[in-house]
C-alpha atoms as a PDB file:
ATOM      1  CA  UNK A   1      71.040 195.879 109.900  1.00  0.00           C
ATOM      2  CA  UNK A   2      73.717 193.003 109.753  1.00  0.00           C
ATOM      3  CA  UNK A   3      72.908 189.720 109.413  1.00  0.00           C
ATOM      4  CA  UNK A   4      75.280 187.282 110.673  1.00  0.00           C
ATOM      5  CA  UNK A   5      75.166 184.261 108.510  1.00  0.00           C
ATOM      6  CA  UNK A   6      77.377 181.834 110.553  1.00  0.00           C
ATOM      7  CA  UNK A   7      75.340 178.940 111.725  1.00  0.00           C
ATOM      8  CA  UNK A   8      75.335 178.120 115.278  1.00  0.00           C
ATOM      9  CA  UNK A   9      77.822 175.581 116.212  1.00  0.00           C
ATOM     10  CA  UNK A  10      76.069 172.252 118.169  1.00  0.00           C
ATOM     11  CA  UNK A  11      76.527 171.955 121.474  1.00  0.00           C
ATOM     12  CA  UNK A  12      78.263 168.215 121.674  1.00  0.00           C
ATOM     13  CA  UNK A  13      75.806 166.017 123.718  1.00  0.00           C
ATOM     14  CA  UNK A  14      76.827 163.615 126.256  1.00  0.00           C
ATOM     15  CA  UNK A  15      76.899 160.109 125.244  1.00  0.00           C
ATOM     16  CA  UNK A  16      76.142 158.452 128.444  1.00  0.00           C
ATOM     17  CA  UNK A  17      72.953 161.024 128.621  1.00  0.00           C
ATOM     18  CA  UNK A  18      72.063 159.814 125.230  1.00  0.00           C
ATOM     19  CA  UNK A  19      72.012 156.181 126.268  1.00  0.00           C
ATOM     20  CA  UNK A  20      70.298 157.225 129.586  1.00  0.00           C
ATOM     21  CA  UNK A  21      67.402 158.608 126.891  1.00  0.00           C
ATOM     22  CA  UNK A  22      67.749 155.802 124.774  1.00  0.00           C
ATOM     23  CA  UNK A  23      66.587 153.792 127.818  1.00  0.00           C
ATOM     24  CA  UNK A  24      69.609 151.461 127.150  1.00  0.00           C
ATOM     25  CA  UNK A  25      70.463 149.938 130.721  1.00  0.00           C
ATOM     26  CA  UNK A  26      73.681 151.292 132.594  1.00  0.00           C
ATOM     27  CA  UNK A  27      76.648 149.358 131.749  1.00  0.00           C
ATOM     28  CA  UNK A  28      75.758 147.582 128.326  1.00  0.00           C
ATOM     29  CA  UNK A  29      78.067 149.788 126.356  1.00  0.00           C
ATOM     30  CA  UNK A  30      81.079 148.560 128.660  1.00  0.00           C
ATOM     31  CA  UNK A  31      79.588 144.991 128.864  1.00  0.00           C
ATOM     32  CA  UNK A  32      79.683 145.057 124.754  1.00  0.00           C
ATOM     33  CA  UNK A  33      83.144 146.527 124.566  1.00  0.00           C
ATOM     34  CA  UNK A  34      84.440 143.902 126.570  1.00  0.00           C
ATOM     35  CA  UNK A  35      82.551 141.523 124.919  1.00  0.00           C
ATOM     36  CA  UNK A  36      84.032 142.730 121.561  1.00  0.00           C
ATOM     37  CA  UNK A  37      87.405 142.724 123.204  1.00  0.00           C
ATOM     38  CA  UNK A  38      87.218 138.965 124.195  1.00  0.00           C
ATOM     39  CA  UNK A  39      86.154 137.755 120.637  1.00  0.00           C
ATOM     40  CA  UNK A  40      89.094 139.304 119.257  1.00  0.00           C
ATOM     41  CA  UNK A  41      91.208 137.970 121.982  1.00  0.00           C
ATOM     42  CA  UNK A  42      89.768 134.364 121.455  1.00  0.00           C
ATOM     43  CA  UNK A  43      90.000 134.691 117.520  1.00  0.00           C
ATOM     44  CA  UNK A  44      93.703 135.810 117.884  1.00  0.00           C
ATOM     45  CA  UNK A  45      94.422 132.959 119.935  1.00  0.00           C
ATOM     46  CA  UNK A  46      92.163 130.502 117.529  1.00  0.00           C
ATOM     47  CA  UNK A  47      94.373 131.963 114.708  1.00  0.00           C
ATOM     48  CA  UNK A  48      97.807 131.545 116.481  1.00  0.00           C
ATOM     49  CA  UNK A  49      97.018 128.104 117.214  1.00  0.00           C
ATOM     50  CA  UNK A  50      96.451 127.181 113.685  1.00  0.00           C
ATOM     51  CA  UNK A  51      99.816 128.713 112.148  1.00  0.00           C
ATOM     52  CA  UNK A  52     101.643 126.640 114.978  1.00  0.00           C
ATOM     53  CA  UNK A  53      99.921 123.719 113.831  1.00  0.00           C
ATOM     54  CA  UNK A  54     100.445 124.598 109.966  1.00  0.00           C
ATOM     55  CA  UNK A  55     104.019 125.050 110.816  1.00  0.00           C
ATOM     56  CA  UNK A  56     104.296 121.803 112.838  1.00  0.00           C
ATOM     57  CA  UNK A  57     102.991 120.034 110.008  1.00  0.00           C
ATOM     58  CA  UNK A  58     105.703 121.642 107.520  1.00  0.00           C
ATOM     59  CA  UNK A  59     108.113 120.371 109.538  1.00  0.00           C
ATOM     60  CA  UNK A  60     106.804 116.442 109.613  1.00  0.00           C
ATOM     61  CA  UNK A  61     106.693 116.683 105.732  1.00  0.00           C
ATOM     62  CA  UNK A  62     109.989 117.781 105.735  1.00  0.00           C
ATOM     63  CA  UNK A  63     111.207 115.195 107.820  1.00  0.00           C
ATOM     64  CA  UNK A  64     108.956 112.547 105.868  1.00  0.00           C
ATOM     65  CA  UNK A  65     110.360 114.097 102.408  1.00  0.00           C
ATOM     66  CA  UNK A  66     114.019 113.896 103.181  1.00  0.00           C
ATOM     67  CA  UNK A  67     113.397 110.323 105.007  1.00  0.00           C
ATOM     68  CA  UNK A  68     111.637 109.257 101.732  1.00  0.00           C
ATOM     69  CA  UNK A  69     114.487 110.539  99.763  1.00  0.00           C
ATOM     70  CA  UNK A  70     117.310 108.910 101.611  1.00  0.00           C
ATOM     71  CA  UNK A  71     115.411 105.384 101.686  1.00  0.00           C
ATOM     72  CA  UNK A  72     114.955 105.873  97.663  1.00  0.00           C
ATOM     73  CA  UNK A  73     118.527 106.528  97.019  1.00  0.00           C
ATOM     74  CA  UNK A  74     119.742 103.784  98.713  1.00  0.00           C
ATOM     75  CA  UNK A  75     117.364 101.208  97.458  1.00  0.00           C
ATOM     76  CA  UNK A  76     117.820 102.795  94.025  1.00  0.00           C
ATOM     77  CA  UNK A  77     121.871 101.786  94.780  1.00  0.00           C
ATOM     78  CA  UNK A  78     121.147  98.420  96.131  1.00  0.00           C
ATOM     79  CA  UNK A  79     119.065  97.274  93.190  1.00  0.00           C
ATOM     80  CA  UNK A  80     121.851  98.789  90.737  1.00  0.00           C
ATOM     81  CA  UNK A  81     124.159  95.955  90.094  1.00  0.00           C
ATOM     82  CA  UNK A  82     126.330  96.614  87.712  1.00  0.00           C
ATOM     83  CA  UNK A  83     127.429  93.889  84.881  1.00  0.00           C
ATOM     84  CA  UNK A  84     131.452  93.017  85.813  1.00  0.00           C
ATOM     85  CA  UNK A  85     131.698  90.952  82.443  1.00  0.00           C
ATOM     86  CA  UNK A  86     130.158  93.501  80.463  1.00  0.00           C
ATOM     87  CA  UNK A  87     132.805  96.279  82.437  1.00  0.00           C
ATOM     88  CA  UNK A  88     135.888  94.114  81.796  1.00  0.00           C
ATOM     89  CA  UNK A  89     135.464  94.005  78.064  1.00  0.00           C
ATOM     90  CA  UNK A  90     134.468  97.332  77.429  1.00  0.00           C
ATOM     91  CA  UNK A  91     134.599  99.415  80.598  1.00  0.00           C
ATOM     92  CA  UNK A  92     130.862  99.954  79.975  1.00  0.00           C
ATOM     93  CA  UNK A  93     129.026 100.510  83.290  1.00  0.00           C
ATOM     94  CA  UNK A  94     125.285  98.970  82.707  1.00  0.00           C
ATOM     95  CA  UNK A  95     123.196  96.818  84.969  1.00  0.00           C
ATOM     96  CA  UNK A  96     122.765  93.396  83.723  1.00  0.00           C
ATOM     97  CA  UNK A  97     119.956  91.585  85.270  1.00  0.00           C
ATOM     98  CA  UNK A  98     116.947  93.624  84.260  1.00  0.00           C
ATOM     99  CA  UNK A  99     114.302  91.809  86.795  1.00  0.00           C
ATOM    100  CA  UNK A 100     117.073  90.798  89.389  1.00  0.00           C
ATOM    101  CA  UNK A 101     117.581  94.176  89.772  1.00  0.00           C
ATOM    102  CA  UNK A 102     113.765  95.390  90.021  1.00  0.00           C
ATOM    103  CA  UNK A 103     113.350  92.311  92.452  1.00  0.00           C
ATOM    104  CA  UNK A 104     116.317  93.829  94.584  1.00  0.00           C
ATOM    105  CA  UNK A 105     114.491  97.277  94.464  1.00  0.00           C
ATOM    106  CA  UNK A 106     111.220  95.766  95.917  1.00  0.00           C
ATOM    107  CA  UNK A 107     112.911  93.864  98.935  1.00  0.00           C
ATOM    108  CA  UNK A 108     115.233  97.032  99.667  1.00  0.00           C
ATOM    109  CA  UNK A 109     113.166  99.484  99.885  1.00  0.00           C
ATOM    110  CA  UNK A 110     110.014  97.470 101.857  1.00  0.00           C
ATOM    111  CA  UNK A 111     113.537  96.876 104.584  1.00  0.00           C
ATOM    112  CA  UNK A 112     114.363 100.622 104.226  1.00  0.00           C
ATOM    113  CA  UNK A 113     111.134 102.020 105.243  1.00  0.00           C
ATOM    114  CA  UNK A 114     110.452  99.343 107.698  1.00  0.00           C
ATOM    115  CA  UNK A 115     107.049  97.443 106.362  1.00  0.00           C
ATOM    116  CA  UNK A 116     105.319  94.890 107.136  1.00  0.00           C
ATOM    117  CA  UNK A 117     104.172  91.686 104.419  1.00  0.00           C
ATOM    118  CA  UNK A 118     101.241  93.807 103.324  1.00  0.00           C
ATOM    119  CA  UNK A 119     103.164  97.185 102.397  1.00  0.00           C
ATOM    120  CA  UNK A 120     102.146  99.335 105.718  1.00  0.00           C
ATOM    121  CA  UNK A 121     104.270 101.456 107.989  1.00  0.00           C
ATOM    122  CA  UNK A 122     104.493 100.414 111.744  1.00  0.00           C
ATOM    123  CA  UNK A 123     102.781 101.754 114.381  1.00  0.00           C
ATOM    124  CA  UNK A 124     104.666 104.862 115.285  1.00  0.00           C
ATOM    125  CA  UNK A 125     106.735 105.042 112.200  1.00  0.00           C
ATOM    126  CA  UNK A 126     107.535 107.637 110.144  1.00  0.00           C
ATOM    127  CA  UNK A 127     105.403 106.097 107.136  1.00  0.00           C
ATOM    128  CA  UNK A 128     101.638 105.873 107.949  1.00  0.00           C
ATOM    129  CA  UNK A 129      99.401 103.554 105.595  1.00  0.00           C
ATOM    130  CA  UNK A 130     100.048 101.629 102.318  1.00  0.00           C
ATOM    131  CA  UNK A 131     102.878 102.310 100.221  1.00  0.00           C
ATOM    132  CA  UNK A 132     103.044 101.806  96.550  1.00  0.00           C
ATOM    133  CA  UNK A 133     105.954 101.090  94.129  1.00  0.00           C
ATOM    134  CA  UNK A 134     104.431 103.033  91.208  1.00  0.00           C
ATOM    135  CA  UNK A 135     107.509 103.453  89.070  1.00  0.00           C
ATOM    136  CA  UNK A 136     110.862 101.697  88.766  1.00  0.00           C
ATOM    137  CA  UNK A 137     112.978 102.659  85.867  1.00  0.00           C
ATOM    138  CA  UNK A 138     116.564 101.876  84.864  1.00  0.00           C
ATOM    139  CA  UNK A 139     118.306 103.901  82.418  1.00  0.00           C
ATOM    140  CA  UNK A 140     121.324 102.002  80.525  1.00  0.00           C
ATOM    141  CA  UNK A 141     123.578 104.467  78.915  1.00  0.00           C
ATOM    142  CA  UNK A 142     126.020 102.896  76.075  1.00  0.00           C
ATOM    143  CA  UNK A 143     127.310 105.766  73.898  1.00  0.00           C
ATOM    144  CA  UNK A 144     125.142 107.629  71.920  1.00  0.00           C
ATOM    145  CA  UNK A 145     121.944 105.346  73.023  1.00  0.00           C
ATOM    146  CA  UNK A 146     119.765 105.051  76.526  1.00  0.00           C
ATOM    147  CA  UNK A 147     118.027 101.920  76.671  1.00  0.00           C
ATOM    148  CA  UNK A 148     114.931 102.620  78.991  1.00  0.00           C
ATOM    149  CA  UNK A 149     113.457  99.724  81.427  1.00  0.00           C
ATOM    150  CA  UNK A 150     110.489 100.695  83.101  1.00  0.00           C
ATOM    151  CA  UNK A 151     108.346  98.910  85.334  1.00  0.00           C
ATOM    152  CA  UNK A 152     104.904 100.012  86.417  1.00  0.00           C
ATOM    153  CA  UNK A 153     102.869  99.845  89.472  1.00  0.00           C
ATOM    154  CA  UNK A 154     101.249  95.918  88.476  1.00  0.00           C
ATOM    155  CA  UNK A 155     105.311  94.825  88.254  1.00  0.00           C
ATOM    156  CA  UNK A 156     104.873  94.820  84.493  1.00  0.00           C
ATOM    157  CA  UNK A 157     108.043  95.929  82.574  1.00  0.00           C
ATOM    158  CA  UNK A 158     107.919  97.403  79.048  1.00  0.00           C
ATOM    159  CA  UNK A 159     111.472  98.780  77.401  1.00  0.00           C
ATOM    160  CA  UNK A 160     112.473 101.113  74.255  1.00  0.00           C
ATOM    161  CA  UNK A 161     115.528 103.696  72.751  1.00  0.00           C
ATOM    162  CA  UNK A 162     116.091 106.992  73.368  1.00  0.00           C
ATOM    163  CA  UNK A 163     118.775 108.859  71.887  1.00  0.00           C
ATOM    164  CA  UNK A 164     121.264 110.478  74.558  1.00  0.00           C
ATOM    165  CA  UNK A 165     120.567 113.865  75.502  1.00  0.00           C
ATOM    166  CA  UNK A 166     116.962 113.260  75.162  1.00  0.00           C
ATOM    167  CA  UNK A 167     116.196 110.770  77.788  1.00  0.00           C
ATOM    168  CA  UNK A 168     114.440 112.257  80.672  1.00  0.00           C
ATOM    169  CA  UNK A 169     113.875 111.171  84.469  1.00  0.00           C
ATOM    170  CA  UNK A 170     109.737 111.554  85.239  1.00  0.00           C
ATOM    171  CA  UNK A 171     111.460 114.113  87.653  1.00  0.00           C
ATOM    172  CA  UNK A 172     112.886 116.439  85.139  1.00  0.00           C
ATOM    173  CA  UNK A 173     116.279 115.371  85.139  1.00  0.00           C
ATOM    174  CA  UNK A 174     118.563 114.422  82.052  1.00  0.00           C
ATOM    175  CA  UNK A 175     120.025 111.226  81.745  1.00  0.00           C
ATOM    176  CA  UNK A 176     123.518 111.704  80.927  1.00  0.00           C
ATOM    177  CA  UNK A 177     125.105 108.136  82.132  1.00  0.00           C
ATOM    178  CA  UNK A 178     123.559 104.799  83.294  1.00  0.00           C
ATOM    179  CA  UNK A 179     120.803 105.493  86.310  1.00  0.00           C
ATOM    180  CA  UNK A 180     118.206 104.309  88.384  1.00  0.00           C
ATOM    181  CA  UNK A 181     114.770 106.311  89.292  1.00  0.00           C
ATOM    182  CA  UNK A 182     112.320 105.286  91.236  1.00  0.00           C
ATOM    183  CA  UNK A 183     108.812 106.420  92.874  1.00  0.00           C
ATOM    184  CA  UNK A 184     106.789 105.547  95.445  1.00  0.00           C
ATOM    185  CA  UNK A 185     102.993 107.054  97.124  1.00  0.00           C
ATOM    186  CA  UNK A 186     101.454 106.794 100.410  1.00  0.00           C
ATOM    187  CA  UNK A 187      98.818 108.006 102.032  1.00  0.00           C
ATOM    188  CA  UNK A 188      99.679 111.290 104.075  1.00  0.00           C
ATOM    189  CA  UNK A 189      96.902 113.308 106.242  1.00  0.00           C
ATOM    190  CA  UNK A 190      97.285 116.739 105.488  1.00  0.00           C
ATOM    191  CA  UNK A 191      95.161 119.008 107.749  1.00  0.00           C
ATOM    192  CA  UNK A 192      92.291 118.110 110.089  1.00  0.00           C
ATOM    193  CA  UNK A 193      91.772 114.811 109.231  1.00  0.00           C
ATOM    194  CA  UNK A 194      91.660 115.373 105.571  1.00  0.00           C
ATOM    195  CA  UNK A 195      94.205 112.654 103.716  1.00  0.00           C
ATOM    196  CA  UNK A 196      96.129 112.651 100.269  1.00  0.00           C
ATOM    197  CA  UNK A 197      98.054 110.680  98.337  1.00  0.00           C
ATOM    198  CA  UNK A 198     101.828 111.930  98.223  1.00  0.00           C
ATOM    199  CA  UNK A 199     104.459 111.198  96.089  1.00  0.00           C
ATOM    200  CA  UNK A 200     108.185 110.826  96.026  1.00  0.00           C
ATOM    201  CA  UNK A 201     110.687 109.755  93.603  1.00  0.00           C
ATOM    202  CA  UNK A 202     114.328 109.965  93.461  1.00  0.00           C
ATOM    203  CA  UNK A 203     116.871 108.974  90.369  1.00  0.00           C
ATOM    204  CA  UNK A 204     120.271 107.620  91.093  1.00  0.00           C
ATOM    205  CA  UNK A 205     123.169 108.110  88.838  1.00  0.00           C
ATOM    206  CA  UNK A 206     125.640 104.819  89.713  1.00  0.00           C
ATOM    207  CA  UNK A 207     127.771 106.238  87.635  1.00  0.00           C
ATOM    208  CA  UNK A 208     128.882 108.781  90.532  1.00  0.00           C
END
């Protein structure tokens, strides 16, 4: 006698019977799908909404960074004045007046970015909070030899040598011929609510 060995394939049950049995009520399943469906839909929308608003934010730094950068430059150039005796003898472009020229700094760049007697931004303004002048340097270049100025946040200015070539701006950049750098922070809010300190400096070859 043959013996069949196949095993009997299931009948596939009903799902809707099986909830029936379950004694789940009519409709739940559908209620939770759409349920399910409007999370997602709400969490997509949560999620767009907070790229748009990382995005917009990218943008105002951007704008603040370059509007930071521009005011630095120029104030860097204003303070920069460059001794006219010292040129006609020797055709040496350095900046005479160490602290005339820091002093020059400090009232062009508190015009450039618009604040008020206590170092704050106006109402509206690009620049929010207090800024601080945390680093003013001038680099005077005379042959082989860069004569270093710096001033630090307290106004105080301390001075030394560097051989040419390895004379550095806190930014990176070589000093190659006489130049101004200078850096500023402020207060920036970041991301609901939460506030930094930023920081921006920018060195000035006169030179150019």
């Amino acid at each position: 006698m043959a013996m069949h060995l196949r095993k009997r394939e299931y009948q596939r049950r009903n799902i809707r019977k099986i909830v029936r049995e379950s004694g789940v009520p009519k409709g739940t399943l559908d209620s939770q799908s759409g349920q399910t469906g409007w999370a997602m839909g709400l969490f997509s929308l949560l999620f767009l909404v907070v790229v748009l608003c990382a995005l917009l934010k990218m943008e105002l730094f951007r704008t603040i960074a370059l509007y930071m950068e521009d005011a630095l430059a120029a104030s860097n150039l204003a303070s920069a004045v460059v001794d006219l005796k010292e040129y006609g003898k020797t055709h040496k472009i350095l900046i005479g007046d160490i602290h005339a020229a820091y002093e020059r700094y400090i009232k062009a760049i508190k015009g450039n970015l618009n604040l008020n007697d206590t170092w704050e931004g106006q109402e509206g303004g690009v620049v929010q909070g207090t800024v601080r002048v945390v680093n003013y340097t001038i680099y005077n270049v005379e042959e082989d030899l860069v004569t270093v100025y710096y001033y630090d946040e307290n106004g105080l200015m301390t001075s030394w040598n560097e051989p040419l070539g390895s004379a550095t701006a806190p930014n990176g950049k070589c000093i190659e011929s006489t130049s101004v750098y200078s850096e500023i922070a402020f207060p920036t809010k970041v991301f609901m609510g939460i506030e930094i300190e930023a920081h921006k400096g920018k060195l000035a070859d006169i030179t150019k």
